[in-house]
Each structure stands twice: as structure tokens, then as C-alpha cells.
Protein backbone atom coordinates (compact mmCIF):
# COMPACT_ATOMS: atom_id res chain seq x y z
CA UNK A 1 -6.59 36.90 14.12
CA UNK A 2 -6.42 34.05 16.79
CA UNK A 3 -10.15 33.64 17.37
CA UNK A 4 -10.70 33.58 13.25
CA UNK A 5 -7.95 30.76 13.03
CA UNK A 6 -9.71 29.21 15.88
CA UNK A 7 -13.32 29.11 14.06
CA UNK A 8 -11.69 28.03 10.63
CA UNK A 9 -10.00 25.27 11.96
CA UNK A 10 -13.60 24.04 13.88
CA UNK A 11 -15.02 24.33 10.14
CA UNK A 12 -12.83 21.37 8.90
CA UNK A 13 -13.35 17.84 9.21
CA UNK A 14 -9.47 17.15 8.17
CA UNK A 15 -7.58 15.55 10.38
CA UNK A 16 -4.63 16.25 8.55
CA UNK A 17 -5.05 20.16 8.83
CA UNK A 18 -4.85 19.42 12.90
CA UNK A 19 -1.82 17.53 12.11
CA UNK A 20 -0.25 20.62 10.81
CA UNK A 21 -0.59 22.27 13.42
CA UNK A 22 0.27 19.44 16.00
CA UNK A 23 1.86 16.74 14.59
CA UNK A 24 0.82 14.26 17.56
CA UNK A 25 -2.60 14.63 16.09
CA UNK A 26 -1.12 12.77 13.08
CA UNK A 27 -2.00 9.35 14.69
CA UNK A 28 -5.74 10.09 14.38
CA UNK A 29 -5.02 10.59 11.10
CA UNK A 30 -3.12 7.36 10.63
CA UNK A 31 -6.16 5.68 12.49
CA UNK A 32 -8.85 6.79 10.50
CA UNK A 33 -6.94 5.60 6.62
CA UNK A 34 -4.99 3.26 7.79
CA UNK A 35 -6.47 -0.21 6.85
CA UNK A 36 -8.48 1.27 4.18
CA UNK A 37 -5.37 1.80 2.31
CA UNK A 38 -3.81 -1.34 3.34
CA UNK A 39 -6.59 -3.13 1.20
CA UNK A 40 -6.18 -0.21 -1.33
CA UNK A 41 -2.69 -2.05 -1.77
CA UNK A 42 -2.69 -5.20 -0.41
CA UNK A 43 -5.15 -5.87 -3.37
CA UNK A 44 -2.70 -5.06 -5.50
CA UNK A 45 0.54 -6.66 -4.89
CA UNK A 46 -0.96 -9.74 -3.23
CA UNK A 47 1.47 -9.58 -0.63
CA UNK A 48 0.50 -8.71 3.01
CA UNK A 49 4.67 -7.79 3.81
CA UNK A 50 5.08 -5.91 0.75
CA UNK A 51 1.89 -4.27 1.02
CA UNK A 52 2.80 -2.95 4.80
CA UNK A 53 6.02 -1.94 3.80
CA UNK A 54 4.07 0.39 1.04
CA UNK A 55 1.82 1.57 3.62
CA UNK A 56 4.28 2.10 6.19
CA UNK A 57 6.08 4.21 3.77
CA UNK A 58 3.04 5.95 1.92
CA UNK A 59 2.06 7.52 5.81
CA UNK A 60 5.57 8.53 6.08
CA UNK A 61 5.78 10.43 3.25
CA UNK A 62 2.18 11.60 3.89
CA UNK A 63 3.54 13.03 7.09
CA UNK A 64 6.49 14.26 5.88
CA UNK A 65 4.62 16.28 3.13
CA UNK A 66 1.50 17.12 5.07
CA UNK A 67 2.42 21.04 5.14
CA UNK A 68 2.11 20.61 1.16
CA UNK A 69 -1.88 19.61 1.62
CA UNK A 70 -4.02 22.50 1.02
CA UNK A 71 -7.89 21.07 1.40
CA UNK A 72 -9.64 21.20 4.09
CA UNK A 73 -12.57 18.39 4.01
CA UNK A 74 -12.17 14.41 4.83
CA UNK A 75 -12.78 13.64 1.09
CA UNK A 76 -9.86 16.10 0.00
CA UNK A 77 -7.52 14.22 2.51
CA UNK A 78 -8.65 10.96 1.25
CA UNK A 79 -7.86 11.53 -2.25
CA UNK A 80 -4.51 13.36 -1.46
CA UNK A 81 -3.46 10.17 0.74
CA UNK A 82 -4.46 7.69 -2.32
CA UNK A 83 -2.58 9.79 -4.81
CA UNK A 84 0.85 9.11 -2.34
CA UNK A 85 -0.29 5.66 -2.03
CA UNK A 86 -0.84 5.41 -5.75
CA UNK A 87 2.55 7.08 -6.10
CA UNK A 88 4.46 3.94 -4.12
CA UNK A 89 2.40 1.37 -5.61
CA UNK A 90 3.72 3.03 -8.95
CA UNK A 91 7.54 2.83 -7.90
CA UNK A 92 7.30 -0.84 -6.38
CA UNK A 93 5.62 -2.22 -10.03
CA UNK A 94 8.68 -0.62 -11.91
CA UNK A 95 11.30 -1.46 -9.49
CA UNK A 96 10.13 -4.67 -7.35
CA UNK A 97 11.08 -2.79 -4.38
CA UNK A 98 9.53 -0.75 -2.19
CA UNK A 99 10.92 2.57 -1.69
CA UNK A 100 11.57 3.41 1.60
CA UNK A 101 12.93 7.05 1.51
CA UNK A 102 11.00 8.73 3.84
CA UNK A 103 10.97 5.92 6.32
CA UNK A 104 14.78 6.16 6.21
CA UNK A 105 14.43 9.82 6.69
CA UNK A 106 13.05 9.57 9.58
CA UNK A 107 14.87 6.52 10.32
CA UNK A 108 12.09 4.00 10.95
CA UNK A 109 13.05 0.07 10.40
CA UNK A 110 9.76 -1.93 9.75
CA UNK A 111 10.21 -5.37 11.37
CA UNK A 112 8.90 -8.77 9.97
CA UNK A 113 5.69 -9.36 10.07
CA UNK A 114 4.40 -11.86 12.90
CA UNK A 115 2.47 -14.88 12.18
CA UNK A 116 -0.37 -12.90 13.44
CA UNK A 117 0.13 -10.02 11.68
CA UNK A 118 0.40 -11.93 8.33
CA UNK A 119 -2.87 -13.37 8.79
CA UNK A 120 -4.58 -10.29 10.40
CA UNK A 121 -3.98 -8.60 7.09
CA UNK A 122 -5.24 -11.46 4.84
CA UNK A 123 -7.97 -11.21 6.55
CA UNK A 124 -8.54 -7.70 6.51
CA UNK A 125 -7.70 -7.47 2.68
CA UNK A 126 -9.73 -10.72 1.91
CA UNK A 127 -6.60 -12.23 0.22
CA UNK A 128 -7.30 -15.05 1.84
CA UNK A 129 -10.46 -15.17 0.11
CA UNK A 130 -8.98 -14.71 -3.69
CA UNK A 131 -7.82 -18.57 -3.72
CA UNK A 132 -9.62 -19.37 -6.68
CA UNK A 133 -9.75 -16.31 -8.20
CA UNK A 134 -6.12 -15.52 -7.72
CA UNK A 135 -5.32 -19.60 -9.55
CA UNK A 136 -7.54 -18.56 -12.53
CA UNK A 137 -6.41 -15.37 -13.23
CA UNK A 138 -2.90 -16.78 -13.33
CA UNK A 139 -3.29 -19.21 -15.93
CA UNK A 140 -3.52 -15.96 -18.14
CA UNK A 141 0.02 -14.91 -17.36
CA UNK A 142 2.90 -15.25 -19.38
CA UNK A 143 4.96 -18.72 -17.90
CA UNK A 144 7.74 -16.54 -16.55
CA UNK A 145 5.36 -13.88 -14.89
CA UNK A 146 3.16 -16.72 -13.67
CA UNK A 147 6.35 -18.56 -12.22
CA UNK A 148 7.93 -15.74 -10.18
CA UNK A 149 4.48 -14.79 -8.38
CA UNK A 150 3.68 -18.43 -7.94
CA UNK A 151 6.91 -18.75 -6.25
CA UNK A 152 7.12 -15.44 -3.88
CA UNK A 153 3.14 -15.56 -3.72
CA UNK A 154 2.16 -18.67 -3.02
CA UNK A 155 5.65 -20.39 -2.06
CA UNK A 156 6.26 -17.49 0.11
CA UNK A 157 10.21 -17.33 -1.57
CA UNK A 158 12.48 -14.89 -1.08
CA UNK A 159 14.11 -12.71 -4.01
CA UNK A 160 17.32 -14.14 -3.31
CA UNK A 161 15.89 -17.73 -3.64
CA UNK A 162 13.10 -16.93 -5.95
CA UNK A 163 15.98 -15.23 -8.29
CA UNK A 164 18.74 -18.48 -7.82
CA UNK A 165 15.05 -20.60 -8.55
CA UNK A 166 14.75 -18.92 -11.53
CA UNK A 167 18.15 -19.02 -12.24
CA UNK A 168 17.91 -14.90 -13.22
CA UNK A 169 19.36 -11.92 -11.09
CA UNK A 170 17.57 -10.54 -8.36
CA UNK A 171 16.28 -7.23 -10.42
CA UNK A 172 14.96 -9.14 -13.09
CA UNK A 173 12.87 -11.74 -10.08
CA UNK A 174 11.64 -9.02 -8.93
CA UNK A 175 10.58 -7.43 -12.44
CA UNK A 176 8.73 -10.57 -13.40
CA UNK A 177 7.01 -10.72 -10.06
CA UNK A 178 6.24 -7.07 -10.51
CA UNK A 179 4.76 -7.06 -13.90
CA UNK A 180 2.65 -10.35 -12.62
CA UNK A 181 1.22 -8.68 -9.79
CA UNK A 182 0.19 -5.50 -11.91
CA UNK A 183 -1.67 -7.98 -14.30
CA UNK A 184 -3.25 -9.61 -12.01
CA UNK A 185 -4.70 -6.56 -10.27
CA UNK A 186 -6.27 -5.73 -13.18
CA UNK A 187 -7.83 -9.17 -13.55
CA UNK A 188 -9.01 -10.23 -10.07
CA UNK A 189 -12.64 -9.22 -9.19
CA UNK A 190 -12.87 -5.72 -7.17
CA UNK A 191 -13.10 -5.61 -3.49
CA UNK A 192 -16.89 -5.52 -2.52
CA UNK A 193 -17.56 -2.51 0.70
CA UNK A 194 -18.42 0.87 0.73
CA UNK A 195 -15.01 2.99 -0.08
CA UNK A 196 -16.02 5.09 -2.37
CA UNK A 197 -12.79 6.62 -2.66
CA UNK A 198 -10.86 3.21 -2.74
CA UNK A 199 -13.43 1.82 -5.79
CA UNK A 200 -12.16 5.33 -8.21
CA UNK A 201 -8.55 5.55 -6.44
């Protein structure tokens, strides 16, 4: 029985399946999707802190649940990982938050992003290249959604400031900011390289 597990496992090309069976093997994992799914999201909320909150927390619940995944190829993981990623992404544009329940589980605290951090992941994402873009596609808000993101977006606010700015509670900041960022995904051109996955996620 050993040998045939043996020889199945040399079949895959998932690095998740080795991470079920040794979950220090999970870092290749992490390694391989990592910043693909950081643009995947940082595309989509704009934010480089928000969006590595979301992917700090999308990889721990992709560890947490990796026993659940039942493919065995590198496109199978791929599209399983989106789907969780897809999942948070989902939750922060209906809350304004980003959930952090499996990162409390396993009682991880993401720290602030560093000056170099921030800008690594601009770079990375090319939001530093949406400029224009990003201003023309936010004329076509609504004047509240186009006032919260310009605020946390561009203004780099808080929610507690952005929300006394805006002279509304902190849920409904966020909401607005939410609701922005989700229409502007939807209007900013799509990220030009070769992730298939990433262009149908």
C-alpha cells in the first residue's frame, strides 16, 4: 500500500496534496500563489493594506481547509485557491472589513505595512500605474461612493477619520468605500500578463 501511495503522490504536480501530508511543505505552496493572488485582489480593492490583509487571510483559511481539497493537478489548486480568495473579496465588499477568522484561529496578528512594503506591492499590482485610469473611472461614481474612496484611496484616511470626514458612522464609511471599490473593479482596464487563471477567476 506504501509504495502505491508513494507513486501516486510522484504523479501530482499539487503542492497542496504534499501539504497534506506535511504541512511544512505548505510554504512552497504559499510561494508559488502568493503574489499572483495579491494582484488577483489588490486589483480589486485598490488598497495594497487591505489587499494583504485578504491575502494573509485567504492562505490561512486555504491552510486551514487544505484536507477539504480533493484535485490533484496545479490548475485544480489554482482554481480552488481563487474560489477562497474570491470568497474574502466577497465578505470585505459587503462588510468593509476584512474577515480575519482563520488568522485569529490560528492566532496570527498582521502588522502594518512598511513604507517598503506599501510600495513593493504597488508595484507588483501595477496600482501605481492606474493613476489615470483609476481618476476617470471615478468621475462615474455616485458623489458619496466617489468621496469615501477618494478619501481612504487616495488620502490614505482612516475609517475612523474617513467616517468623522464624512460625518457618517464607521459601517456606513466603510460601505460607501466598499461599494466604490467593487465599481471600480469592474471599470478599470484588466491587468495585462499571462495568468490564465487570474484573467477567468
Amino acid at each position: 500500500m506504501r509504495p502505491r501511495l508513494r507513486l501516486l503522490k510522484r504523479a501530482s504536480d499539487s503542492l497542496l496534496v504534499d501539504a497534506q501530508e506535511d504541512p511544512s511543505a505548505f510554504s512552497a505552496f504559499y510561494d508559488a500563489y502568493a503574489d499572483r493572488i495579491l494582484r488577483f485582489i489588490a486589483r480589486r480593492v485598490l488598497d495594497p493594506e487591505v489587499a494583504f490583509d485578504l491575502l494573509s487571510e485567504t492562505f490561512a483559511k486555504a491552510l486551514e481547509r487544505r484536507m477539504q481539497f480533493r484535485g490533484s493537478s496545479a490548475a485544480e489548486e489554482q482554481a480552488w485557491l481563487y474560489a477562497i480568495a474570491r470568497t474574502e473579496l466577497s465578505h470585505y465588499w459587503r462588510s468593509g472589513r476584512v474577515e480575519r477568522a482563520a488568522l485569529e484561529r490560528f492566532s496570527v496578528t498582521i502588522p502594518p505595512l512598511s513604507a517598503l512594503e506599501h510600495d513593493r506591492i504597488e508595484s507588483l499590482t501595477g496600482l501605481n500605474a492606474l493613476e489615470e485610469p483609476l481618476l476617470e473611472a471615478m468621475r462615474g461614481l455616485p458623489d458619496e461612493q466617489r468621496r469615501a474612496v477618494e478619501l481612504r484611496v487616495v488620502e490614505d484616511f482612516s475609517y475612523t477619520d474617513l467616517a468623522a470626514a464624512l460625518g457618517v458612522s464607521e459601517p456606513t464609511a466603510r460601505a460607501r468605500v466598499s461599494r466604490g471599490l467593487r465599481a471600480l473593479a469592474v471599470a478599470l482596464p484588466p491587468p495585462v500578463h499571462d495568468d490564465a487563471v487570474e484573467e477567468i477567476a
